[in-house]
C-alpha atoms as a PDB file:
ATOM      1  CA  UNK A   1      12.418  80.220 -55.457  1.00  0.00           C
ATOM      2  CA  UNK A   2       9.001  81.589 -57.568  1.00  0.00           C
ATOM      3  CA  UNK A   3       6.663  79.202 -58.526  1.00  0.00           C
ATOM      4  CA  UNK A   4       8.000  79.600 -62.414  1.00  0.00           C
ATOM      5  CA  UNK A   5      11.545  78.093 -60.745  1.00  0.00           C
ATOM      6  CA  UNK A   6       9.752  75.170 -58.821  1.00  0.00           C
ATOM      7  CA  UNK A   7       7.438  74.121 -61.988  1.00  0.00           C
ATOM      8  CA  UNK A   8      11.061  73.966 -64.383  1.00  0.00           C
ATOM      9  CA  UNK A   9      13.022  72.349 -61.240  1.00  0.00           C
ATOM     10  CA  UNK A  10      10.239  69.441 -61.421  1.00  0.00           C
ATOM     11  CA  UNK A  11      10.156  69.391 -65.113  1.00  0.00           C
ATOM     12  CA  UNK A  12      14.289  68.859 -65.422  1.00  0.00           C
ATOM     13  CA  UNK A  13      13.507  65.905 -62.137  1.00  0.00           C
ATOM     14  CA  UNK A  14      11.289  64.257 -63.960  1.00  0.00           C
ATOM     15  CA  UNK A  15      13.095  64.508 -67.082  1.00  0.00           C
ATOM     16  CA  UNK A  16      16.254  63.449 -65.244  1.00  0.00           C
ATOM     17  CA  UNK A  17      14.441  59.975 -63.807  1.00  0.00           C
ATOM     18  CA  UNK A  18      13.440  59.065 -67.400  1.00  0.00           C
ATOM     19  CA  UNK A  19      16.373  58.863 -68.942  1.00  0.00           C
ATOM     20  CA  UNK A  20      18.190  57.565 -65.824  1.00  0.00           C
ATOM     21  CA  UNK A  21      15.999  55.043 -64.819  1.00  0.00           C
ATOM     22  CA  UNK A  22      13.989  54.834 -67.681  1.00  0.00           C
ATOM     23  CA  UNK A  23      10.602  55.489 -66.061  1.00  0.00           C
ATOM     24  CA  UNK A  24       8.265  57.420 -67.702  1.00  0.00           C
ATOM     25  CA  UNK A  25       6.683  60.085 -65.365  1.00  0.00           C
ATOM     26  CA  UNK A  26       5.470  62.229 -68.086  1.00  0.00           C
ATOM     27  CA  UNK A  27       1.455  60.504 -67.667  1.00  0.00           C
ATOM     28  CA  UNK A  28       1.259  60.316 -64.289  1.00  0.00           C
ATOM     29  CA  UNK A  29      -1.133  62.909 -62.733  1.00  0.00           C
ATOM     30  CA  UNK A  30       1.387  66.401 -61.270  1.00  0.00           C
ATOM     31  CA  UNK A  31      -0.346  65.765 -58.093  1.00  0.00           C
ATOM     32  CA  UNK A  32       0.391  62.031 -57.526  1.00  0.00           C
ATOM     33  CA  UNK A  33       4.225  62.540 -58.291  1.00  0.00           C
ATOM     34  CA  UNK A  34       4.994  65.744 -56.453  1.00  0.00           C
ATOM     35  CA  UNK A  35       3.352  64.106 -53.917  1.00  0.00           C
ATOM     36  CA  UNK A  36       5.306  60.681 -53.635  1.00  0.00           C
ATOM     37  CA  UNK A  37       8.204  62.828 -54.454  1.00  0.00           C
ATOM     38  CA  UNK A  38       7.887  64.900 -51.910  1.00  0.00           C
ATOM     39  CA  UNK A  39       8.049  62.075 -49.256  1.00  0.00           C
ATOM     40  CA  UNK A  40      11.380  61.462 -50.361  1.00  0.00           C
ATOM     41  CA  UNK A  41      12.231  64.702 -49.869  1.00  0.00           C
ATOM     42  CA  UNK A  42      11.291  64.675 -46.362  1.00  0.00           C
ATOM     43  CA  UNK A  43      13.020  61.501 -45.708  1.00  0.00           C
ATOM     44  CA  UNK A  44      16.349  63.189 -46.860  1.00  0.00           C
ATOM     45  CA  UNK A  45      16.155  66.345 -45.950  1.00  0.00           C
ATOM     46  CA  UNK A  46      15.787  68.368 -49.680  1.00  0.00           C
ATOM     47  CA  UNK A  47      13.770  71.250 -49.249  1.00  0.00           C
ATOM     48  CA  UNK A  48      13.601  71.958 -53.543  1.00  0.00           C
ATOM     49  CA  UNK A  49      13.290  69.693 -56.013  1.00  0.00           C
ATOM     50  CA  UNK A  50      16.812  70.957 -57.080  1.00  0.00           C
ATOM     51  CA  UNK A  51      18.237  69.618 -53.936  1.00  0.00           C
ATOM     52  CA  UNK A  52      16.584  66.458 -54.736  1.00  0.00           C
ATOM     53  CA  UNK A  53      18.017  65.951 -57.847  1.00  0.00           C
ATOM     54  CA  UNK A  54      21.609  67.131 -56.795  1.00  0.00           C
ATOM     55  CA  UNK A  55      21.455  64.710 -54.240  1.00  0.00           C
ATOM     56  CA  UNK A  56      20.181  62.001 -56.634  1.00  0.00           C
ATOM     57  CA  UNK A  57      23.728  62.737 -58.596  1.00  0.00           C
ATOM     58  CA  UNK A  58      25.789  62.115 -55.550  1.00  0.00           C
ATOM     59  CA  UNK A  59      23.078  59.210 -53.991  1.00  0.00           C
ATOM     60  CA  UNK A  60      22.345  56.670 -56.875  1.00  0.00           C
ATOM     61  CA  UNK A  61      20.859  54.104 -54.281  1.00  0.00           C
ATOM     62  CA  UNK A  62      17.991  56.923 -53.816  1.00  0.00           C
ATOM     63  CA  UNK A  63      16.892  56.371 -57.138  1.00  0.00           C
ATOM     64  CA  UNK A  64      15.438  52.794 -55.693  1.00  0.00           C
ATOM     65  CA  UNK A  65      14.008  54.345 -53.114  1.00  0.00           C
ATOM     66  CA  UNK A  66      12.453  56.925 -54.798  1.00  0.00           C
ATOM     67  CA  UNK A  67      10.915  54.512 -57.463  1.00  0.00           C
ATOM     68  CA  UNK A  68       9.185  52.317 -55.084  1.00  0.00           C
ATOM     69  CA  UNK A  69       7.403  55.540 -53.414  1.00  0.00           C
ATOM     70  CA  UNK A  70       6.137  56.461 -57.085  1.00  0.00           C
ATOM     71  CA  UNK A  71       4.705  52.867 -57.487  1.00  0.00           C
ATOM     72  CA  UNK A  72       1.261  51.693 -55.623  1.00  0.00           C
ATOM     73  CA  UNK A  73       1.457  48.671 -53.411  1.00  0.00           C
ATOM     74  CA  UNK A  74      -1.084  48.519 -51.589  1.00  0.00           C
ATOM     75  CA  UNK A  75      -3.321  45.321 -51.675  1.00  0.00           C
ATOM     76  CA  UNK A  76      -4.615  41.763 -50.332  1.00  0.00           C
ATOM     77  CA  UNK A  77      -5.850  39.050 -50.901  1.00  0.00           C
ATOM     78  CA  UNK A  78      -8.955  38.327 -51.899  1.00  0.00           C
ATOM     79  CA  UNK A  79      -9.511  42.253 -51.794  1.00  0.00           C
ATOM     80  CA  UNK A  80     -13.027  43.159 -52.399  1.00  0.00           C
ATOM     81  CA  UNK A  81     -14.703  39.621 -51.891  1.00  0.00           C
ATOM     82  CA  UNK A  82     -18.078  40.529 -53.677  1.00  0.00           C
ATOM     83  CA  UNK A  83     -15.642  41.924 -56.932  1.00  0.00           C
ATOM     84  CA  UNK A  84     -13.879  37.862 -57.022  1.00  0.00           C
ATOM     85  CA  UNK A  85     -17.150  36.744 -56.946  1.00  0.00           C
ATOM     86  CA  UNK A  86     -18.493  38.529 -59.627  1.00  0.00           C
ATOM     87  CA  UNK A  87     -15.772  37.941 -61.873  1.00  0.00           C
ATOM     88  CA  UNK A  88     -15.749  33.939 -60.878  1.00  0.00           C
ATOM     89  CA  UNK A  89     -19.309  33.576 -61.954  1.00  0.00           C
ATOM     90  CA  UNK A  90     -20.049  34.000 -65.083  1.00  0.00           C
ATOM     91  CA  UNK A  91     -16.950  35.246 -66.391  1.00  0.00           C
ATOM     92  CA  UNK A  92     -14.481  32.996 -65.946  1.00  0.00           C
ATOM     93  CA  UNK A  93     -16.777  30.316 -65.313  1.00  0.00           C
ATOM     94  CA  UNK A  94     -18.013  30.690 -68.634  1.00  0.00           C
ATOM     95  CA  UNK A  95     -14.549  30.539 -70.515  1.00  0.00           C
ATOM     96  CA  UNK A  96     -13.064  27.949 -67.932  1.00  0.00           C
ATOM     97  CA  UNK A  97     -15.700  25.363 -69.311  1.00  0.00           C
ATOM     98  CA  UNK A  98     -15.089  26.460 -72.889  1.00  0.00           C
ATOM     99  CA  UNK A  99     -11.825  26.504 -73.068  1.00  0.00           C
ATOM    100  CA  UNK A 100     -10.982  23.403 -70.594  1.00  0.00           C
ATOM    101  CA  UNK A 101      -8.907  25.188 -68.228  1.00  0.00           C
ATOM    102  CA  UNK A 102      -6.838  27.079 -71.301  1.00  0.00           C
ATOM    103  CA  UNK A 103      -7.193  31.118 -69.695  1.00  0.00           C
ATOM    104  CA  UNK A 104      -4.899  32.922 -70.426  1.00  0.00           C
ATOM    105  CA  UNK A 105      -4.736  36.390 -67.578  1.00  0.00           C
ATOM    106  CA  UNK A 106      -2.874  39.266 -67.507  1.00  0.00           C
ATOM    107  CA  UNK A 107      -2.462  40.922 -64.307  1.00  0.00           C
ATOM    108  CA  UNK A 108      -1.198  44.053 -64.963  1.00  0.00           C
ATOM    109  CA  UNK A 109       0.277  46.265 -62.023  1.00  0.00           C
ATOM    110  CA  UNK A 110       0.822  43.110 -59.920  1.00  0.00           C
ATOM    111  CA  UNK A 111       2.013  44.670 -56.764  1.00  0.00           C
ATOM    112  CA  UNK A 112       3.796  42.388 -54.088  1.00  0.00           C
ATOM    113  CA  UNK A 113       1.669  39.335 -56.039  1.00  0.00           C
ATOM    114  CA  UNK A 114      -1.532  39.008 -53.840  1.00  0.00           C
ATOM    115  CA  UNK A 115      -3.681  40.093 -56.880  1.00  0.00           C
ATOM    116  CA  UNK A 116      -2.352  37.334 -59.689  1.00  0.00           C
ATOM    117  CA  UNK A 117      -2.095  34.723 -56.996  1.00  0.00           C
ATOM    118  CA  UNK A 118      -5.240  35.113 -55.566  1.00  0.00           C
ATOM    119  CA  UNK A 119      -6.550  35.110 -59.414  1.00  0.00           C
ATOM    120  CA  UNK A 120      -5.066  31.612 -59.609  1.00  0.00           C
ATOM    121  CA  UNK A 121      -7.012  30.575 -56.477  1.00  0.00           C
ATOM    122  CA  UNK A 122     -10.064  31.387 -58.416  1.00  0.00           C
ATOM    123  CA  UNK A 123      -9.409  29.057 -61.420  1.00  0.00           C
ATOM    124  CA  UNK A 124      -8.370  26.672 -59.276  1.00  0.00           C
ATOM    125  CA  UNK A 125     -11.925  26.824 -57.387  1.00  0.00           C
ATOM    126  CA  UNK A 126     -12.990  26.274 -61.059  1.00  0.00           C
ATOM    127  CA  UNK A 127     -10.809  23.725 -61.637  1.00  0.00           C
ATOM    128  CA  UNK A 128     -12.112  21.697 -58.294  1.00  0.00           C
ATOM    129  CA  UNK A 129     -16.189  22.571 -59.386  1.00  0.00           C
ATOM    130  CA  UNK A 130     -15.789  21.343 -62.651  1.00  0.00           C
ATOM    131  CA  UNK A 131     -14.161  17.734 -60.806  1.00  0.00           C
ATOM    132  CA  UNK A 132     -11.192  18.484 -63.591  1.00  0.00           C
ATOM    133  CA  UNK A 133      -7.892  19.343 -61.393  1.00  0.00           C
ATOM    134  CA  UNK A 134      -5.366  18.713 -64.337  1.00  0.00           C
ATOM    135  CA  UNK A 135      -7.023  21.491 -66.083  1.00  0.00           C
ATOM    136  CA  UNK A 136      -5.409  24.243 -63.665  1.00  0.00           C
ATOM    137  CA  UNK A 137      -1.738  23.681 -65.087  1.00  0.00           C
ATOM    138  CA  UNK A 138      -3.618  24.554 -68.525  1.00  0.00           C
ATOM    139  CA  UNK A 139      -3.820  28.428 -67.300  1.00  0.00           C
ATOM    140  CA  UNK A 140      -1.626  30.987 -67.389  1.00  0.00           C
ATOM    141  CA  UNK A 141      -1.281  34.370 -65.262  1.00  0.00           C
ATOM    142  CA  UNK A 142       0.922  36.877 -66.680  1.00  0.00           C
ATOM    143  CA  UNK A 143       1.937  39.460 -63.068  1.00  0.00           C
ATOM    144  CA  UNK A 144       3.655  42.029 -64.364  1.00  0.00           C
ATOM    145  CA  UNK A 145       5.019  45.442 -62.293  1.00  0.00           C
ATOM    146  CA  UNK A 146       7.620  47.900 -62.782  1.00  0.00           C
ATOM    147  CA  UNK A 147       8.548  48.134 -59.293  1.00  0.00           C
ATOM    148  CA  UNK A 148      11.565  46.187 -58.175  1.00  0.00           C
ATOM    149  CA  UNK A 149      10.437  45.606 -55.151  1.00  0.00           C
ATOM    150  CA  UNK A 150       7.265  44.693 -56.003  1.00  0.00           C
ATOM    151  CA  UNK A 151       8.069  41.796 -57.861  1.00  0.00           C
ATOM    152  CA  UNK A 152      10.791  40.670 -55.566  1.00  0.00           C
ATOM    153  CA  UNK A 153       8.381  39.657 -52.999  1.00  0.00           C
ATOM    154  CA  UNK A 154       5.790  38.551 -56.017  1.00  0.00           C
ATOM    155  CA  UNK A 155       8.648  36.434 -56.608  1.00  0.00           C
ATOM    156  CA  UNK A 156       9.317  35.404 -52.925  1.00  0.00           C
ATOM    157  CA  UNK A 157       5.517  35.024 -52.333  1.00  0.00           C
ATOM    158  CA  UNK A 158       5.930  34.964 -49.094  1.00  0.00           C
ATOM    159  CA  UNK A 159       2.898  36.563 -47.394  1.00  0.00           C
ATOM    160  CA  UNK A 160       2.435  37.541 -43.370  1.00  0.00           C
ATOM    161  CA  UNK A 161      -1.120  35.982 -41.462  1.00  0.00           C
ATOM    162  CA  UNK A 162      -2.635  39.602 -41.941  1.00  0.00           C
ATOM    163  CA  UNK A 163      -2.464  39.826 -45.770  1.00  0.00           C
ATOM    164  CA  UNK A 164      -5.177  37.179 -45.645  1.00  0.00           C
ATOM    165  CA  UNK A 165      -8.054  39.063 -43.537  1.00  0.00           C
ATOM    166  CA  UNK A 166     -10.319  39.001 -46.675  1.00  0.00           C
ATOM    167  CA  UNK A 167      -9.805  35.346 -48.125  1.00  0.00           C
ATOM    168  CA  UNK A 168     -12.222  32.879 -46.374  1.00  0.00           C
ATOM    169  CA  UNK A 169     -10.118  30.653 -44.443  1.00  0.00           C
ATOM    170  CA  UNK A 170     -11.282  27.812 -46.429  1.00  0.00           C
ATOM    171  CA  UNK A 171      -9.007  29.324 -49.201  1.00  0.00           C
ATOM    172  CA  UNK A 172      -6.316  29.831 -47.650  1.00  0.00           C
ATOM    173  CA  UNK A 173      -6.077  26.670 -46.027  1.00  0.00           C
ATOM    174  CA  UNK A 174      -6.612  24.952 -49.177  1.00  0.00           C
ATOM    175  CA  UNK A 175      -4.238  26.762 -51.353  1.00  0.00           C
ATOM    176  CA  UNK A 176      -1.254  28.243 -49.265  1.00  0.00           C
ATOM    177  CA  UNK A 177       1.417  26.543 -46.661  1.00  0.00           C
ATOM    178  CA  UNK A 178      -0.421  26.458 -42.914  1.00  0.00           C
ATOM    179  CA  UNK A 179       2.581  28.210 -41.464  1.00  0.00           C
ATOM    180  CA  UNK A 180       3.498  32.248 -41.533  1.00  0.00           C
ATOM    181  CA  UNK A 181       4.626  33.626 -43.829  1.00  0.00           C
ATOM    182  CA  UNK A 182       2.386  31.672 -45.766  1.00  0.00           C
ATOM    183  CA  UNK A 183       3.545  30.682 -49.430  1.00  0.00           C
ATOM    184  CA  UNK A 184       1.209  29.482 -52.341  1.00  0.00           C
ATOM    185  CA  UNK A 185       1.103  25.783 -52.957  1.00  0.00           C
ATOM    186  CA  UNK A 186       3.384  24.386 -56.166  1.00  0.00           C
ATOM    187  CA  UNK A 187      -0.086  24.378 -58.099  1.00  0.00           C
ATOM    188  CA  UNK A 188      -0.779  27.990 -57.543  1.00  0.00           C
ATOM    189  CA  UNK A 189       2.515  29.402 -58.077  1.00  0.00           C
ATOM    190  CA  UNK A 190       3.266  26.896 -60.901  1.00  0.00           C
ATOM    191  CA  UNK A 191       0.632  28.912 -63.364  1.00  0.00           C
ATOM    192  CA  UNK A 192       2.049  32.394 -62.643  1.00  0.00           C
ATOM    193  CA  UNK A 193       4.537  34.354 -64.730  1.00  0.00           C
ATOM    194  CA  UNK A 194       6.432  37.258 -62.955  1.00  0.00           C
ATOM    195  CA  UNK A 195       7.689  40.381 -65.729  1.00  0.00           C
ATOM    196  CA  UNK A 196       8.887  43.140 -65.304  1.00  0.00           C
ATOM    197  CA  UNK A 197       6.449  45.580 -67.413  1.00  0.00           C
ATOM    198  CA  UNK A 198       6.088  49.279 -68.058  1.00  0.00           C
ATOM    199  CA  UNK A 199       2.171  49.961 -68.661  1.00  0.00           C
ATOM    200  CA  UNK A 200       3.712  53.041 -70.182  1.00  0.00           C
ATOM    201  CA  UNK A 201       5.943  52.250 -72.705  1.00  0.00           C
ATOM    202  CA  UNK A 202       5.696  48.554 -73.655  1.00  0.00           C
ATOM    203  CA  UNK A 203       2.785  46.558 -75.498  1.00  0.00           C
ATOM    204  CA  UNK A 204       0.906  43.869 -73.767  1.00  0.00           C
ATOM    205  CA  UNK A 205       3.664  40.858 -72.584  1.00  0.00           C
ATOM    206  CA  UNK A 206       1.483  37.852 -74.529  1.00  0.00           C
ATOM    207  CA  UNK A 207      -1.532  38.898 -75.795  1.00  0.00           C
ATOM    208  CA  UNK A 208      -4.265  37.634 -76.820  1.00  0.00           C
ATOM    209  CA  UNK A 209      -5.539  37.144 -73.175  1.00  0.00           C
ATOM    210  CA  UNK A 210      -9.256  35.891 -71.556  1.00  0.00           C
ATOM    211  CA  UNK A 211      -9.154  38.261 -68.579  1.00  0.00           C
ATOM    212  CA  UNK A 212      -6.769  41.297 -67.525  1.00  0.00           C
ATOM    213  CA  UNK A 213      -7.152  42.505 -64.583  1.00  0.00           C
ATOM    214  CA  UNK A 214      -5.849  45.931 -63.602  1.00  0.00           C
ATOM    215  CA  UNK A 215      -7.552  47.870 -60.919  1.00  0.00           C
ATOM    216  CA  UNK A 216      -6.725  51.007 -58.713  1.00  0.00           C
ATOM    217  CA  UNK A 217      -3.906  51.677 -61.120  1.00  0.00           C
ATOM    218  CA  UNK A 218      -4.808  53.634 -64.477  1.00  0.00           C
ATOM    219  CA  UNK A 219      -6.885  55.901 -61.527  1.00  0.00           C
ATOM    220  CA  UNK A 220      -2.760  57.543 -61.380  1.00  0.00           C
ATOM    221  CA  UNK A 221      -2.711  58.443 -64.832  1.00  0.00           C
ATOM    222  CA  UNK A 222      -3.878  61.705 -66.616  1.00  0.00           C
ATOM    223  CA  UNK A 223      -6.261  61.308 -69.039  1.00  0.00           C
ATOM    224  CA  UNK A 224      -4.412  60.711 -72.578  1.00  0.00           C
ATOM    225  CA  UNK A 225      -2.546  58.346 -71.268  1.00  0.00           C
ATOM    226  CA  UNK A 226      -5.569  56.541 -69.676  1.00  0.00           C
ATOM    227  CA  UNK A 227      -7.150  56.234 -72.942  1.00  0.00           C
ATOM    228  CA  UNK A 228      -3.905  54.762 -74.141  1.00  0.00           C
ATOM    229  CA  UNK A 229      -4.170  52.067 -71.875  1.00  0.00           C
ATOM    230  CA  UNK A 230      -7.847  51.554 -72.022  1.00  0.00           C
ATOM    231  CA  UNK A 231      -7.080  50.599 -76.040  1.00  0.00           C
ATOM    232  CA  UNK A 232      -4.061  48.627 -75.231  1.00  0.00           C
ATOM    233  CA  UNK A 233      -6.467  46.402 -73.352  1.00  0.00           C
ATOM    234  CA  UNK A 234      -8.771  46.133 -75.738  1.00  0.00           C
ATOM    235  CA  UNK A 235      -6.142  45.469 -78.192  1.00  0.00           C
ATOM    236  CA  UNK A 236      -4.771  42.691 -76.190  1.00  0.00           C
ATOM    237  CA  UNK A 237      -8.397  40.975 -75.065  1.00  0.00           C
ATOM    238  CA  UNK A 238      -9.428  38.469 -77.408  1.00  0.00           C
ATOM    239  CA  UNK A 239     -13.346  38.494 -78.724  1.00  0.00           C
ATOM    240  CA  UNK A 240     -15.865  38.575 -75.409  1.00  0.00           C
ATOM    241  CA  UNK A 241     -12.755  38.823 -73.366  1.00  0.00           C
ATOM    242  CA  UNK A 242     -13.301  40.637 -69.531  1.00  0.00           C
ATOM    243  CA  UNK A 243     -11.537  43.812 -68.244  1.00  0.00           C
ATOM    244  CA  UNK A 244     -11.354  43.890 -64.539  1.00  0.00           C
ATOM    245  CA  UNK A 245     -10.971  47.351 -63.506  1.00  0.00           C
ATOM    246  CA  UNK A 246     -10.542  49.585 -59.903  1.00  0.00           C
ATOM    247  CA  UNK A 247     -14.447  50.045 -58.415  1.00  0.00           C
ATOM    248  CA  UNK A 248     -13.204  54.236 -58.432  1.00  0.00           C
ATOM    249  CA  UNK A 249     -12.342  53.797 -62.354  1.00  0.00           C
ATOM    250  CA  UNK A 250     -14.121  54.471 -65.563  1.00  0.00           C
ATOM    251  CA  UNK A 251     -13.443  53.559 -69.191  1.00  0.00           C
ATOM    252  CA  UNK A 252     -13.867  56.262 -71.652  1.00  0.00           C
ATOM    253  CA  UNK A 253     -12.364  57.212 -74.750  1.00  0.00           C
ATOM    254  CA  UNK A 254     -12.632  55.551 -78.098  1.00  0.00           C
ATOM    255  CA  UNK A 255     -11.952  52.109 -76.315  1.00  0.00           C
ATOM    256  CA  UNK A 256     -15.683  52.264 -74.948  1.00  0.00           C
ATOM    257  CA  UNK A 257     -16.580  51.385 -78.146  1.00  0.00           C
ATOM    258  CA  UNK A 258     -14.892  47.931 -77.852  1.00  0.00           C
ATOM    259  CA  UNK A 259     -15.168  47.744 -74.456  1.00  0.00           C
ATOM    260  CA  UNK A 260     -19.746  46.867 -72.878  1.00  0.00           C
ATOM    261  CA  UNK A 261     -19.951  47.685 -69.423  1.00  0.00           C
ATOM    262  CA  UNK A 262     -21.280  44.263 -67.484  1.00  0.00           C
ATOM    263  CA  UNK A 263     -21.102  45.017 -63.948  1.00  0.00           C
ATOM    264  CA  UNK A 264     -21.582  48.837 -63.064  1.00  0.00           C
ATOM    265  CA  UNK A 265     -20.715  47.918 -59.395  1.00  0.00           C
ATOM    266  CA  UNK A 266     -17.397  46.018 -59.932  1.00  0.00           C
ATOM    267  CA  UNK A 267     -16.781  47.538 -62.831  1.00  0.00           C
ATOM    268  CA  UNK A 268     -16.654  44.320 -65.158  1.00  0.00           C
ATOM    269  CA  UNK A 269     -15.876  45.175 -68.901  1.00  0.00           C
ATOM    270  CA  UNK A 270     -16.416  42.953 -71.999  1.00  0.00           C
ATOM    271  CA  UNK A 271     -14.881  43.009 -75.299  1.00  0.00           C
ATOM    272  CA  UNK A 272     -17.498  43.511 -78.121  1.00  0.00           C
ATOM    273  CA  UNK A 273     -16.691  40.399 -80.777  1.00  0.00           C
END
């Protein structure tokens, strides 16, 4: 097969997941996709990306399979202490007290749920400084995916010992069941809301939000479709809201105009009123 063959037998597989499966591959980086694809391909033994796709017509369970490789999952909790911390104080310190406990948070590319849950745990620290517990139930986290999977086990929130190696055990003892798997306590899970979201295609779930937090995900994307999102955020954050992005990602585009860089090292963003 020449290379002209391989580049139109990719085109018509991408084509052919979008309108199967409705997932829009079109702004995801060539790179990233042919190679998540490719694993696939190894697993079943296609050799072209035309055998892929005949054996996606005779295999529809692949489809699943193939969707969850294309997605990123990897994550813990309390990832990246010193980036929690940052965000915790000021940030959402600083709207916590003003707003009595009323955030609304948008998680967006949730993953298997450590992210939004461990955001949670964070207002909830709030919630416990500020000697005002019934204020926590006044939050809301929006974790949204488009990864089946993904949100299965958001929605299961059931978590192994080893997914906690970065949360102080103080945390963890205070906030999630003592035995493995470990699940978040009613007051935790209680303030987050699980959706099924495509960054790609579909506006913000309910905007306006405080905080969004969406890191190591947009880094996938080519660049058009990065500034789309970048203005979708800024669209959805209300006046001095915070953008929480990946420590390898930077905003550009017309949304820096909307959006001040706080925190060059955790890359903390805030909307200009």
């Amino acid at each position: 097969m020449t290379a002209e063959q391989d580049e139109q037998a990719f085109r018509a597989l991408l084509e052919k997941i979008s309108r199967v499966r409705g997932v829009c591959c079109g702004g995801y980086k060539d790179k990233c996709l042919r190679r998540r694809i490719a694993v696939r391909m190894r697993a079943r033994g296609a050799h072209t990306f035309r055998d892929y796709s005949t054996l996606l017509d005779t295999d529809q369970r692949e489809y699943d399979a193939l969707l969850d490789a294309l997605t990123i999952n990897v994550t813990k909790f309390w990832r990246n202490a010193d980036t929690w911390k940052a965000l915790a104080e000021p940030y959402l310190a600083e709207r916590w007290a003003a707003r009595q406990g009323r955030l609304n948070v948008w998680s967006a590319g949730c993953a298997s749920g450590e992210e939004p849950y461990t955001i949670a745990v964070v207002l909830a620290e709030a919630a416990r400084a500020a000697r005002q517990p019934d204020w926590l139930a006044r939050a809301h986290i929006d974790a949204t995916d488009i990864d089946r999977e993904s949100l299965e086990r958001t929605r299961t929130a059931r978590y192994p010992t080893t997914a906690f190696d970065e949360m102080p055990p103080a945390l963890k003892t205070r906030y999630f069941t003592p035995v493995a798997p470990h699940e978040p306590l009613p007051a935790i899970r209680g303030i987050v809301t699980i959706t099924k979201h495509d960054l790609l295609r579909q506006k913000a779930p309910h905007p306006p939000y405080d905080v969004i937090v969406c890191r190591n995900v947009v880094i996938y994307f080519d660049r058009p479709t990065q500034e789309r999102l970048f203005a979708l955020f800024a669209d959805a954050l209300v006046p001095d809201g915070v953008l929480l992005l990946g420590k390898v990602e930077t905003l550009f585009g017309p949304a820096r105009d909307r959006l001040k860089l706080e925190d060059p090292r955790e890359r903390i963003y805030r909307r200009v009123a």
